[in-house]
PDB file of N, CA and C in Angstrom:
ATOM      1  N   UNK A   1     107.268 145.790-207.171  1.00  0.00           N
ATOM      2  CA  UNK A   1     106.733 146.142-205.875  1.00  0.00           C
ATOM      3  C   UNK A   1     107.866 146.702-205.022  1.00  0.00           C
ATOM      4  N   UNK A   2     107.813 147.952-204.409  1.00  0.00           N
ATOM      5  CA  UNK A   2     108.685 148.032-203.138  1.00  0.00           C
ATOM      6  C   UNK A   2     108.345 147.866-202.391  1.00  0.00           C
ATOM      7  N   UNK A   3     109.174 148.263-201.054  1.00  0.00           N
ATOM      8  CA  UNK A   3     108.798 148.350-199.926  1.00  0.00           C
ATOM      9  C   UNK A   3     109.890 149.083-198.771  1.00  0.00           C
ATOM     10  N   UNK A   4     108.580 148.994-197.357  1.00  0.00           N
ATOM     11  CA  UNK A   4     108.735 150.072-196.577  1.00  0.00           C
ATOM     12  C   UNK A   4     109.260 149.411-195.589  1.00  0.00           C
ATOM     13  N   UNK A   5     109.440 150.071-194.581  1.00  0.00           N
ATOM     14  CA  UNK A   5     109.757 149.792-192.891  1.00  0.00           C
ATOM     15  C   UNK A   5     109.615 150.579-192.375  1.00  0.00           C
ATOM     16  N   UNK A   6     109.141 150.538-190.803  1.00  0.00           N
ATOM     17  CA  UNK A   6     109.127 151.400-190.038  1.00  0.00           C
ATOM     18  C   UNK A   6     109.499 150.666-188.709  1.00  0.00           C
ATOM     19  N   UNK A   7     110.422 151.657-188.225  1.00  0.00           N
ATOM     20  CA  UNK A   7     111.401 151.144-186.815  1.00  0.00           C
ATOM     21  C   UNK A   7     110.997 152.150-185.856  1.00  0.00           C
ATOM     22  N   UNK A   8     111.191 151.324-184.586  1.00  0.00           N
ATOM     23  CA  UNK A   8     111.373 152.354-183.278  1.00  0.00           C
ATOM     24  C   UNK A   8     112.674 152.888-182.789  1.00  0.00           C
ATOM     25  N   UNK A   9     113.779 152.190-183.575  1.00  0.00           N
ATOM     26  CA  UNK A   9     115.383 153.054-183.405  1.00  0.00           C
ATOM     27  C   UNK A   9     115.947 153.052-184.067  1.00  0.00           C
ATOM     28  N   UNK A  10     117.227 153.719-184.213  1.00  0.00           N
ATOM     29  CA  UNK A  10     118.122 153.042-185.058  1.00  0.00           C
ATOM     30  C   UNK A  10     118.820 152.090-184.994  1.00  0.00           C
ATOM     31  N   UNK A  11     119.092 151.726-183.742  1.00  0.00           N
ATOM     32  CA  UNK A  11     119.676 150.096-183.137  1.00  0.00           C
ATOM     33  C   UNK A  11     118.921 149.548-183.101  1.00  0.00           C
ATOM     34  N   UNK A  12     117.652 149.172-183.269  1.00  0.00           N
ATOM     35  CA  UNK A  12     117.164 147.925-184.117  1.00  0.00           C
ATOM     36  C   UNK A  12     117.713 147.207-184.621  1.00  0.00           C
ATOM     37  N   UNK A  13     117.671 145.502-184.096  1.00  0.00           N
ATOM     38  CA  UNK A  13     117.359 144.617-185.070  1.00  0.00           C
ATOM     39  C   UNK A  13     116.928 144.467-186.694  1.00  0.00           C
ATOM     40  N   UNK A  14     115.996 145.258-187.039  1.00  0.00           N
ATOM     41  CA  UNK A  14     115.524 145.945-187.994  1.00  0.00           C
ATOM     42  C   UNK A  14     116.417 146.687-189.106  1.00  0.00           C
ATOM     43  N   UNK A  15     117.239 147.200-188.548  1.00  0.00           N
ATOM     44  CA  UNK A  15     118.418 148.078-188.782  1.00  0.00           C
ATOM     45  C   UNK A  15     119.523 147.178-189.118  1.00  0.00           C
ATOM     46  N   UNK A  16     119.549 146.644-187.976  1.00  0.00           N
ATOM     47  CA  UNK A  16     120.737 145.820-187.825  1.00  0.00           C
ATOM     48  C   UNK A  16     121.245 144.588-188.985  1.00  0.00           C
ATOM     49  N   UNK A  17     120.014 144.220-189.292  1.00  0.00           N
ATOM     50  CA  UNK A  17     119.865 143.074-190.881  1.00  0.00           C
ATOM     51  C   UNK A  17     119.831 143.624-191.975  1.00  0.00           C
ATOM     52  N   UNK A  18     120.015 145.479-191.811  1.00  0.00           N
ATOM     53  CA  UNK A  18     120.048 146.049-193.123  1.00  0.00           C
ATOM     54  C   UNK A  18     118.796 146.196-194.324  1.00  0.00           C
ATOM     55  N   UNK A  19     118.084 145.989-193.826  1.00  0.00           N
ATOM     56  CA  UNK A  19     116.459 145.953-194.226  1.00  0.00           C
ATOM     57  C   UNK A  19     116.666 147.457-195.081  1.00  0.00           C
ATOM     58  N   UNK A  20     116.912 148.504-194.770  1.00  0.00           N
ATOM     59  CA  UNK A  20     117.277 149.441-195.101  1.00  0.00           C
ATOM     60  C   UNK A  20     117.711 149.925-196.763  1.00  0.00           C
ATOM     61  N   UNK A  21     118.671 148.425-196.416  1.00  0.00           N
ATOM     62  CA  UNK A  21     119.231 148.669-197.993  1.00  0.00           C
ATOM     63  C   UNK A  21     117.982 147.901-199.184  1.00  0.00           C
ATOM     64  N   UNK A  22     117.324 147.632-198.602  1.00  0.00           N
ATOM     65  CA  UNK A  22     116.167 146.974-199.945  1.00  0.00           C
ATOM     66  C   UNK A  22     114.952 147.777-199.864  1.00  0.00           C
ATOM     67  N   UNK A  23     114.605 148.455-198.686  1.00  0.00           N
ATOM     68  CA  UNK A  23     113.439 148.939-198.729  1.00  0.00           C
ATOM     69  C   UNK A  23     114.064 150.464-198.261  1.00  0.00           C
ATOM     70  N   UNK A  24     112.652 151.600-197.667  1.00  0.00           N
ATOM     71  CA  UNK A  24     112.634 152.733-197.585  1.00  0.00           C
ATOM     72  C   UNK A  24     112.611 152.457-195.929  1.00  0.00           C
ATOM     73  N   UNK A  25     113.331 152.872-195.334  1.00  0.00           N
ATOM     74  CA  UNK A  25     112.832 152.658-193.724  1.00  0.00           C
ATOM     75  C   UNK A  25     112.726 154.347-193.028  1.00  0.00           C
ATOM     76  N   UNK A  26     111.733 153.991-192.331  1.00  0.00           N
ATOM     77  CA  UNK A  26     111.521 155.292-191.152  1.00  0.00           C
ATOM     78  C   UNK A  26     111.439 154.472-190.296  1.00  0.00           C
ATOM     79  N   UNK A  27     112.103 155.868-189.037  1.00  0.00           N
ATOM     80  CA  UNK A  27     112.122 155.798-188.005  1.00  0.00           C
ATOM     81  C   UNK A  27     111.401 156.267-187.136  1.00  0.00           C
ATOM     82  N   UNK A  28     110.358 155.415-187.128  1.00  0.00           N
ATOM     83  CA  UNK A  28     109.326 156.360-186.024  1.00  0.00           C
ATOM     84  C   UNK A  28     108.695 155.648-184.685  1.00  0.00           C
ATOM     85  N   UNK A  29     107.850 156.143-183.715  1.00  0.00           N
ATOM     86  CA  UNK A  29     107.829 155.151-182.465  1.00  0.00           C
ATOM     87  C   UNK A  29     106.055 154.832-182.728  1.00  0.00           C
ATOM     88  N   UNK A  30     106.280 153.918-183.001  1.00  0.00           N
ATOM     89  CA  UNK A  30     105.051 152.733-183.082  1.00  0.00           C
ATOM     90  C   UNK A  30     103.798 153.306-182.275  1.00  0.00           C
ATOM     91  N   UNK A  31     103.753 154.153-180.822  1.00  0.00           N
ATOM     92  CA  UNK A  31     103.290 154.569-179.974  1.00  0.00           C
ATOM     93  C   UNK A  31     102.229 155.621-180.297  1.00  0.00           C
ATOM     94  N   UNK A  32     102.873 156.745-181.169  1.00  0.00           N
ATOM     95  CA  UNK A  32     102.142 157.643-181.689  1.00  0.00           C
ATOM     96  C   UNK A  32     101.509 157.175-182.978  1.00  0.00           C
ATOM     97  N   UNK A  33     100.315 157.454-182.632  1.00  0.00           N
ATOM     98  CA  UNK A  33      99.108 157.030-183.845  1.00  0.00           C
ATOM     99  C   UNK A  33      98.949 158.274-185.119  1.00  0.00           C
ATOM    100  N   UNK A  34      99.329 159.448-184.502  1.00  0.00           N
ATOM    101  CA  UNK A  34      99.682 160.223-185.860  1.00  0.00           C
ATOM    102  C   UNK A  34     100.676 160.177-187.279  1.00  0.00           C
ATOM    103  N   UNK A  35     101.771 159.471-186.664  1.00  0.00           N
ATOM    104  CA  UNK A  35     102.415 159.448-186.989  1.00  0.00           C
ATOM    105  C   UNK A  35     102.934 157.699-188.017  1.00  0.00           C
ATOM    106  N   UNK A  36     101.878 157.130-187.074  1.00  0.00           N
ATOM    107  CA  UNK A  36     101.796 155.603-187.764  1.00  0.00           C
ATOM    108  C   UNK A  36     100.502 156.079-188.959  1.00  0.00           C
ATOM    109  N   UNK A  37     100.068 156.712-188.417  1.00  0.00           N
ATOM    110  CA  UNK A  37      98.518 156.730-189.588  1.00  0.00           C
ATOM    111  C   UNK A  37      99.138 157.522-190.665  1.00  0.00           C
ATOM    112  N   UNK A  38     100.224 158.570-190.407  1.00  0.00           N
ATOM    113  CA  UNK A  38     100.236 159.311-191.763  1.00  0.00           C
ATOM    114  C   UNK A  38     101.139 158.875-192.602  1.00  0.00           C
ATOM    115  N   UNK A  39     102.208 157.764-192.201  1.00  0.00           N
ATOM    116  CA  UNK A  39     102.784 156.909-192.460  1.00  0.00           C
ATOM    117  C   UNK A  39     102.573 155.982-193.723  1.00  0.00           C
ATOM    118  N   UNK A  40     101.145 155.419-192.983  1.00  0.00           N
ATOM    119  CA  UNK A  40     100.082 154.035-193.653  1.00  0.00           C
ATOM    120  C   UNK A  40      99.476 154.841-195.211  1.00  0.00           C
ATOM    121  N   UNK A  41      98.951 156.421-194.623  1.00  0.00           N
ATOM    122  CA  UNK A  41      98.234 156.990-195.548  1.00  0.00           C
ATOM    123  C   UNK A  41      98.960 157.497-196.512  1.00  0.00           C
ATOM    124  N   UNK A  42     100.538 157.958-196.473  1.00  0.00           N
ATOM    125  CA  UNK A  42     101.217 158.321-197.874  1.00  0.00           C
ATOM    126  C   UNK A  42     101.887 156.910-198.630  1.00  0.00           C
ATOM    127  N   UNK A  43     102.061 155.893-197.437  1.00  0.00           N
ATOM    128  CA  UNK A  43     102.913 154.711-198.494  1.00  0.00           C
ATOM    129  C   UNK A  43     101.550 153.894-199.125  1.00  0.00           C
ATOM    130  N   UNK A  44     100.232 153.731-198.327  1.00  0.00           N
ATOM    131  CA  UNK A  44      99.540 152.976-198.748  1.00  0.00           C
ATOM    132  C   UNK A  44     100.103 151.783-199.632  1.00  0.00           C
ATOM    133  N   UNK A  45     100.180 150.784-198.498  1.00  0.00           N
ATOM    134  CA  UNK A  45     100.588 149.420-198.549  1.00  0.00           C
ATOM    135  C   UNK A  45      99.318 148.617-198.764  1.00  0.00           C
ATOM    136  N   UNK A  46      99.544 147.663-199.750  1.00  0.00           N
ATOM    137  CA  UNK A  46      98.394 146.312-199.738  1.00  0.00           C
ATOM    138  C   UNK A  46      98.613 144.840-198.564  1.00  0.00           C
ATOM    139  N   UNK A  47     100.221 145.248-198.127  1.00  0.00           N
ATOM    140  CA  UNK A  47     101.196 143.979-197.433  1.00  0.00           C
ATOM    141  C   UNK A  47     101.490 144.758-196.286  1.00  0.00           C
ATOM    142  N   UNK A  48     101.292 144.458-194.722  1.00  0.00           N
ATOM    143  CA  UNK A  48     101.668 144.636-193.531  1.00  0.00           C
ATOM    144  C   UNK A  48     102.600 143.725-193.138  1.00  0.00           C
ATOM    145  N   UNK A  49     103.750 143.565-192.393  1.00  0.00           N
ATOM    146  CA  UNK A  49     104.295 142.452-191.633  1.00  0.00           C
ATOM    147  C   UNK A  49     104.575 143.578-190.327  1.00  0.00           C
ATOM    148  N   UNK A  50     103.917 143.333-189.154  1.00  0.00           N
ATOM    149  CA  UNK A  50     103.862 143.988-188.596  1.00  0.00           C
ATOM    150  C   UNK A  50     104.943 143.184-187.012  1.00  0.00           C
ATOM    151  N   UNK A  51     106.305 143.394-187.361  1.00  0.00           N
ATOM    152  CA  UNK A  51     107.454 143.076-186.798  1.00  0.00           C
ATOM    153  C   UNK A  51     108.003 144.608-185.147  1.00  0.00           C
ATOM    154  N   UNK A  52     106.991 145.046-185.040  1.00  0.00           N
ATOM    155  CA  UNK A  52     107.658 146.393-184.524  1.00  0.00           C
ATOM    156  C   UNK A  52     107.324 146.165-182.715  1.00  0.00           C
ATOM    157  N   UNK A  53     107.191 145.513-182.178  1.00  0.00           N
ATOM    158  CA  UNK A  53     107.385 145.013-180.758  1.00  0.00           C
ATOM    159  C   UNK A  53     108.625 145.277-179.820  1.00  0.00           C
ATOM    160  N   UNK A  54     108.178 145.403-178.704  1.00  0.00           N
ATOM    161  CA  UNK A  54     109.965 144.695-178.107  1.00  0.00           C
ATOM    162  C   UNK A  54     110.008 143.727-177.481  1.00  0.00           C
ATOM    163  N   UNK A  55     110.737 142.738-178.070  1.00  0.00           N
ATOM    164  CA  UNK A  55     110.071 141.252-178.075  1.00  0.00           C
ATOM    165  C   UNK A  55     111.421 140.915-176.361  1.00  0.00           C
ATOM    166  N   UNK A  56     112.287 141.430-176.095  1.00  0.00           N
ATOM    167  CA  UNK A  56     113.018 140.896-175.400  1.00  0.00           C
ATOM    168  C   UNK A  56     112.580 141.003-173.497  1.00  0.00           C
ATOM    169  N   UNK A  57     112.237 139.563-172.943  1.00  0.00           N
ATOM    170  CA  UNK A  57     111.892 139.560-171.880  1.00  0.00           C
ATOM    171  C   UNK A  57     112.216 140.214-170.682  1.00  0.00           C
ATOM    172  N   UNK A  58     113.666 140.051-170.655  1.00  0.00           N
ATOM    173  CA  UNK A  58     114.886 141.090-169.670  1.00  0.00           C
ATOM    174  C   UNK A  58     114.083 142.156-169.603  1.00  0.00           C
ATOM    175  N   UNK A  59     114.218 143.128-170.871  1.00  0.00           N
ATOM    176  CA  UNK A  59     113.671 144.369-171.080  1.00  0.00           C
ATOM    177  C   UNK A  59     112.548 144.479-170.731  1.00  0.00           C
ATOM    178  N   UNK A  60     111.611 143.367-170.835  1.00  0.00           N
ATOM    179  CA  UNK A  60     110.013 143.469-170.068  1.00  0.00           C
ATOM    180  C   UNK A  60     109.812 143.929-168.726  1.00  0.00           C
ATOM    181  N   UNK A  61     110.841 143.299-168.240  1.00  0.00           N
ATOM    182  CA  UNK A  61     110.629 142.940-166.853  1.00  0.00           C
ATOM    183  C   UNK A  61     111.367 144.505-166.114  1.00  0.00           C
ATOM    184  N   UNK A  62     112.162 144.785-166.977  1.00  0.00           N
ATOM    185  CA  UNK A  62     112.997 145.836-166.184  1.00  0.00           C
ATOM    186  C   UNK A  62     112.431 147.344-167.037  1.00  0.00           C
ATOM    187  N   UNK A  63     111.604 147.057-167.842  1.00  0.00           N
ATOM    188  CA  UNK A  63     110.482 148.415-168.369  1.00  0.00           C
ATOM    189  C   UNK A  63     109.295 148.073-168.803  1.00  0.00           C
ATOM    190  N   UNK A  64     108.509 147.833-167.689  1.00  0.00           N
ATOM    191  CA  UNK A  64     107.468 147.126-168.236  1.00  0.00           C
ATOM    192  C   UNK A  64     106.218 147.909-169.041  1.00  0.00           C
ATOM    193  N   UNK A  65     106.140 149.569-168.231  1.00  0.00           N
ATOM    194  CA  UNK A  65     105.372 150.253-169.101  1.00  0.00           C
ATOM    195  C   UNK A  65     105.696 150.317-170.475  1.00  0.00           C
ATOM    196  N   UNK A  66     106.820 150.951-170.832  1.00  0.00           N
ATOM    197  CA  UNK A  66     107.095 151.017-172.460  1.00  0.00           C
ATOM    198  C   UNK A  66     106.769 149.704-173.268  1.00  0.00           C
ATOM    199  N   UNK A  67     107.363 148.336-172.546  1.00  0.00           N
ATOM    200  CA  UNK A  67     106.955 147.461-173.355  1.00  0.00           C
ATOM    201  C   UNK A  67     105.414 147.283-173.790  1.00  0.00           C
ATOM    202  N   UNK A  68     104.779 147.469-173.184  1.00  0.00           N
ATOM    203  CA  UNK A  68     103.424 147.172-173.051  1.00  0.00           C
ATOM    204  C   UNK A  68     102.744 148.645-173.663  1.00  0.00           C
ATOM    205  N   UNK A  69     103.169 149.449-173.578  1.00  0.00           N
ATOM    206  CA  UNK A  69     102.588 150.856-174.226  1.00  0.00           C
ATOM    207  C   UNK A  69     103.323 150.213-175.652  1.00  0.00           C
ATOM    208  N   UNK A  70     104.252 149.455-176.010  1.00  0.00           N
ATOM    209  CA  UNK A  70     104.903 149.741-177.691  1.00  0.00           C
ATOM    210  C   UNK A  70     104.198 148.251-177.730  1.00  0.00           C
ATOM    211  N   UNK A  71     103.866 147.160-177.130  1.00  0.00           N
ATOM    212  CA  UNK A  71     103.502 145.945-177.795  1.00  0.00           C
ATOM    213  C   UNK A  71     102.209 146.237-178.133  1.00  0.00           C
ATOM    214  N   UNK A  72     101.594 146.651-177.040  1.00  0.00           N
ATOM    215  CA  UNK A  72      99.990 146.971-176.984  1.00  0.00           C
ATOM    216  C   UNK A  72      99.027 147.531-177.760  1.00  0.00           C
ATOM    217  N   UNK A  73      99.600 149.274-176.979  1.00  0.00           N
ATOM    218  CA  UNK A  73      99.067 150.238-178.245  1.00  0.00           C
ATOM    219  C   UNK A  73      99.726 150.543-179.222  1.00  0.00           C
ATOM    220  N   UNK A  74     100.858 150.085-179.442  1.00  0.00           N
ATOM    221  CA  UNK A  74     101.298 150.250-180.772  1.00  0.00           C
ATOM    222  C   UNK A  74     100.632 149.408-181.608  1.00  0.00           C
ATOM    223  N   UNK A  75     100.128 148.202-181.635  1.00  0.00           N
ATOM    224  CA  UNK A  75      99.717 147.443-182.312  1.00  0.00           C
ATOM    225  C   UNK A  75      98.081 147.958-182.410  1.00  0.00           C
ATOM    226  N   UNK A  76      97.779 148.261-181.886  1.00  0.00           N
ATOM    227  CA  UNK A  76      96.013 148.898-181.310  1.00  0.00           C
ATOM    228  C   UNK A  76      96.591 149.825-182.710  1.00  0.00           C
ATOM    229  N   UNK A  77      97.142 150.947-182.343  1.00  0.00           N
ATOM    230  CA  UNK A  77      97.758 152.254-183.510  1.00  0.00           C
ATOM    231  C   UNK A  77      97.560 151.584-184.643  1.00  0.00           C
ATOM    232  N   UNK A  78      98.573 150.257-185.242  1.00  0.00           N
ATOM    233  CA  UNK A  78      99.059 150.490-185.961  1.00  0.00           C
ATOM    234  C   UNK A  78      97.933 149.354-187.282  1.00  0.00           C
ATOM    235  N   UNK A  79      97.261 148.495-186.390  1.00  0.00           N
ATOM    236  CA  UNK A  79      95.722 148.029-186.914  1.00  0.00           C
ATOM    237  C   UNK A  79      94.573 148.887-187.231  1.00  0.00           C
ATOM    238  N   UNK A  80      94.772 149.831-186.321  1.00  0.00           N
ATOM    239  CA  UNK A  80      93.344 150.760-186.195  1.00  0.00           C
ATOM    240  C   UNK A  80      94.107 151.683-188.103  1.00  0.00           C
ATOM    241  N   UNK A  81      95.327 152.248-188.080  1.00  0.00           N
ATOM    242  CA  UNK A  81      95.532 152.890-189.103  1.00  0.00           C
ATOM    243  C   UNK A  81      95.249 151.913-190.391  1.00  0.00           C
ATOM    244  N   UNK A  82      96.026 151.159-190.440  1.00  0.00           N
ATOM    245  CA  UNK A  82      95.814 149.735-191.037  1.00  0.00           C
ATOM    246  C   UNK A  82      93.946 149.784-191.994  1.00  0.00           C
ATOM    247  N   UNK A  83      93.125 149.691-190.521  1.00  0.00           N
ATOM    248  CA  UNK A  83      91.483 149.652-190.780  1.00  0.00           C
ATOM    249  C   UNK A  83      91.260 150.493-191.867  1.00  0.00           C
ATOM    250  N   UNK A  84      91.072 151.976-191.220  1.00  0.00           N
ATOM    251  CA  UNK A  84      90.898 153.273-191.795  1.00  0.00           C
ATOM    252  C   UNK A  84      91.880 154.045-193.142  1.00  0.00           C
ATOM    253  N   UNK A  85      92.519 153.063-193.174  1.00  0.00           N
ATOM    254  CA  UNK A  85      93.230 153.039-194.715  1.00  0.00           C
ATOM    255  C   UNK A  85      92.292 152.589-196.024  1.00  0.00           C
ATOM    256  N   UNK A  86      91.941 151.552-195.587  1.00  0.00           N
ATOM    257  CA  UNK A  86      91.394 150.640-196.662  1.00  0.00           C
ATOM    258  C   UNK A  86      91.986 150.435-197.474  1.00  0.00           C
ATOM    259  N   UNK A  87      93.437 150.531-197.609  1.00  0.00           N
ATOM    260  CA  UNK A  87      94.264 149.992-198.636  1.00  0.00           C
ATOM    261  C   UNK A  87      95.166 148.297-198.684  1.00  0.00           C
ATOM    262  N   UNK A  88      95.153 148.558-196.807  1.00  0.00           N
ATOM    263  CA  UNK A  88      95.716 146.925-196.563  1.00  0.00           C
ATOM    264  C   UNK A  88      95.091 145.944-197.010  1.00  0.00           C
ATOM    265  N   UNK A  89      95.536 145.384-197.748  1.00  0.00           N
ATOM    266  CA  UNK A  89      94.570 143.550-198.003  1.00  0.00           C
ATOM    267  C   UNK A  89      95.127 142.107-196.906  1.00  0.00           C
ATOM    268  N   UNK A  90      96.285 142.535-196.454  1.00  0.00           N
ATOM    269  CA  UNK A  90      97.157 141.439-195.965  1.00  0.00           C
ATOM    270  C   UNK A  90      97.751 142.316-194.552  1.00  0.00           C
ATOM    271  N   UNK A  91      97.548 141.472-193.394  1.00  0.00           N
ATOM    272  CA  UNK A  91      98.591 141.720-191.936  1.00  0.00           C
ATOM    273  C   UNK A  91      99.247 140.577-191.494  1.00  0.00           C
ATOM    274  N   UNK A  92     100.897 140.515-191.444  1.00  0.00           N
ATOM    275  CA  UNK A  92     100.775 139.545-190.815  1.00  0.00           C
ATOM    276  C   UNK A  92     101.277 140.142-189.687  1.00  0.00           C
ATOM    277  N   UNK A  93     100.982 139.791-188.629  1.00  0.00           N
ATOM    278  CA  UNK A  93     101.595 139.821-187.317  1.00  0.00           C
ATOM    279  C   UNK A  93     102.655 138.988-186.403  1.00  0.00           C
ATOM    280  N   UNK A  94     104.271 139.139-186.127  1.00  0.00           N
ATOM    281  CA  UNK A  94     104.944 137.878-185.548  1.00  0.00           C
ATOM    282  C   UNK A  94     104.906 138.248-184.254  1.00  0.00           C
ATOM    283  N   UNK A  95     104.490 137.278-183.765  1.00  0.00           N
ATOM    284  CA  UNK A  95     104.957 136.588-182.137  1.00  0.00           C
ATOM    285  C   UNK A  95     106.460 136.070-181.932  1.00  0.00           C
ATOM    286  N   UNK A  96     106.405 136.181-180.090  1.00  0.00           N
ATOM    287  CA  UNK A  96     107.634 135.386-180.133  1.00  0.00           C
ATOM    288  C   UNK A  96     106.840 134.042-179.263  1.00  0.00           C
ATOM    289  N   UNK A  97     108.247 132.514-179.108  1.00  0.00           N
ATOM    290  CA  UNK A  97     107.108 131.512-178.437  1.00  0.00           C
ATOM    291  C   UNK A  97     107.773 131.877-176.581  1.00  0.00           C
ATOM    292  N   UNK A  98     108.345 133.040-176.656  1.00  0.00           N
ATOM    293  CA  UNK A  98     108.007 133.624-175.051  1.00  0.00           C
ATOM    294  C   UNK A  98     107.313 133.300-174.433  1.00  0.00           C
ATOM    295  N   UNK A  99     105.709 133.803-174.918  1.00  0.00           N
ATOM    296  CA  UNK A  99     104.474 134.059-174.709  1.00  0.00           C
ATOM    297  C   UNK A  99     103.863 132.803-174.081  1.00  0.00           C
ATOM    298  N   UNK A 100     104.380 131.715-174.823  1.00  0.00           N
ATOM    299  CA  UNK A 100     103.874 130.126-174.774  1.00  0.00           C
ATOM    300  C   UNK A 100     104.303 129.273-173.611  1.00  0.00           C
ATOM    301  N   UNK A 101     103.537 128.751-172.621  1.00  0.00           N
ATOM    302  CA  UNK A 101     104.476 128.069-171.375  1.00  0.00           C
ATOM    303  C   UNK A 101     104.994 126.761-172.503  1.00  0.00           C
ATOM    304  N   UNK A 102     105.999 126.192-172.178  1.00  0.00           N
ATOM    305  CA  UNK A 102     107.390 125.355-171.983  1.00  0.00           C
ATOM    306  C   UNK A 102     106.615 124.244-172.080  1.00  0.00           C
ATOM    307  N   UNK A 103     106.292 122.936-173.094  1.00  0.00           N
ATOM    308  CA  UNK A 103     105.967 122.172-172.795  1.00  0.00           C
ATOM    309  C   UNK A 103     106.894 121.156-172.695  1.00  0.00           C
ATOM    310  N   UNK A 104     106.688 119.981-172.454  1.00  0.00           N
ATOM    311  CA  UNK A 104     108.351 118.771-172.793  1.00  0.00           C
ATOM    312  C   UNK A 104     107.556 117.948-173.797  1.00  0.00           C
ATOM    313  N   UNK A 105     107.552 118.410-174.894  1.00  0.00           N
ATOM    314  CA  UNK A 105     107.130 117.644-175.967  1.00  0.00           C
ATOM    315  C   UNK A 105     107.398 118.367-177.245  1.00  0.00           C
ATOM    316  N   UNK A 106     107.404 117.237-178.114  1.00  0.00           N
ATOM    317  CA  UNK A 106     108.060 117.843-179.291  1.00  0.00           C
ATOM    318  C   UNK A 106     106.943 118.599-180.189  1.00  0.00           C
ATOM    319  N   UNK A 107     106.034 118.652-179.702  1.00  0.00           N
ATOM    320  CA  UNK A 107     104.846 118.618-180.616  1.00  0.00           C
ATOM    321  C   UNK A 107     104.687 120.423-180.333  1.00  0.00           C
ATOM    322  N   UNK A 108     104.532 121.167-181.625  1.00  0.00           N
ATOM    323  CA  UNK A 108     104.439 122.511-181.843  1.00  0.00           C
ATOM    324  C   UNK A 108     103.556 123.601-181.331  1.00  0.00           C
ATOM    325  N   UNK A 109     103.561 124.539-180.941  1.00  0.00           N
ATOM    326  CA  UNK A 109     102.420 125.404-180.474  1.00  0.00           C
ATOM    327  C   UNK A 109     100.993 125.358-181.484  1.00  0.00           C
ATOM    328  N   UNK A 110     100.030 125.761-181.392  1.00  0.00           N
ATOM    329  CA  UNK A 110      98.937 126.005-181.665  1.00  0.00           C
ATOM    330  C   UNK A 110      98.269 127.442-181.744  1.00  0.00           C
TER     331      UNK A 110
END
């Protein structure tokens, strides 16, 4: 089995762990749906891990459109290509626990 990647930079995180050297990576912006769909349609993947967010809060707060245009509709893009493939069998999708208010207990999100 190989595999793919697709990044929104080259300074990525993504990049940065060298993902590169085991798989095929492109660089493309999550945003455009042409470009995610034609993507999906020449590698036709059975396995999604769909890691391509910008997970860092700072950056939320101080660009909030882009974040939300690349968390949002990129993910809208990159499911909808995903659909209309019919080749995916598997998505996983990661979160960060950002998202999650702070409880004082040891006991794990849900």
């Amino acid at each position: 089995m190989s595999g793919f990647g697709l990044a929104l930079a080259p300074d990525c995180l993504f990049l940065d762990v060298e993902v590169d050297k085991t798989c095929d990576v492109k660089v493309i912006d999550i945003r455009n749906y042409k470009d995610v769909e034609a993507l999906i349609s020449i590698k036709q993947p059975d396995i999604v891990f769909h890691l391509a967010a910008q997970p860092l809060v700072r950056s939320g707060y101080d660009d909030p459109v882009n974040t939300f245009s690349t968390n949002i509709m990129g993910t809208v893009n990159l499911l909808d290509a995903i659909l209309r493939s019919g080749c995916v069998r598997v998505v996983v999708t990661v979160t960060t626990d950002k998202v999650y208010k702070k409880l004082l207990s040891i006991q794990g999100f849900h």
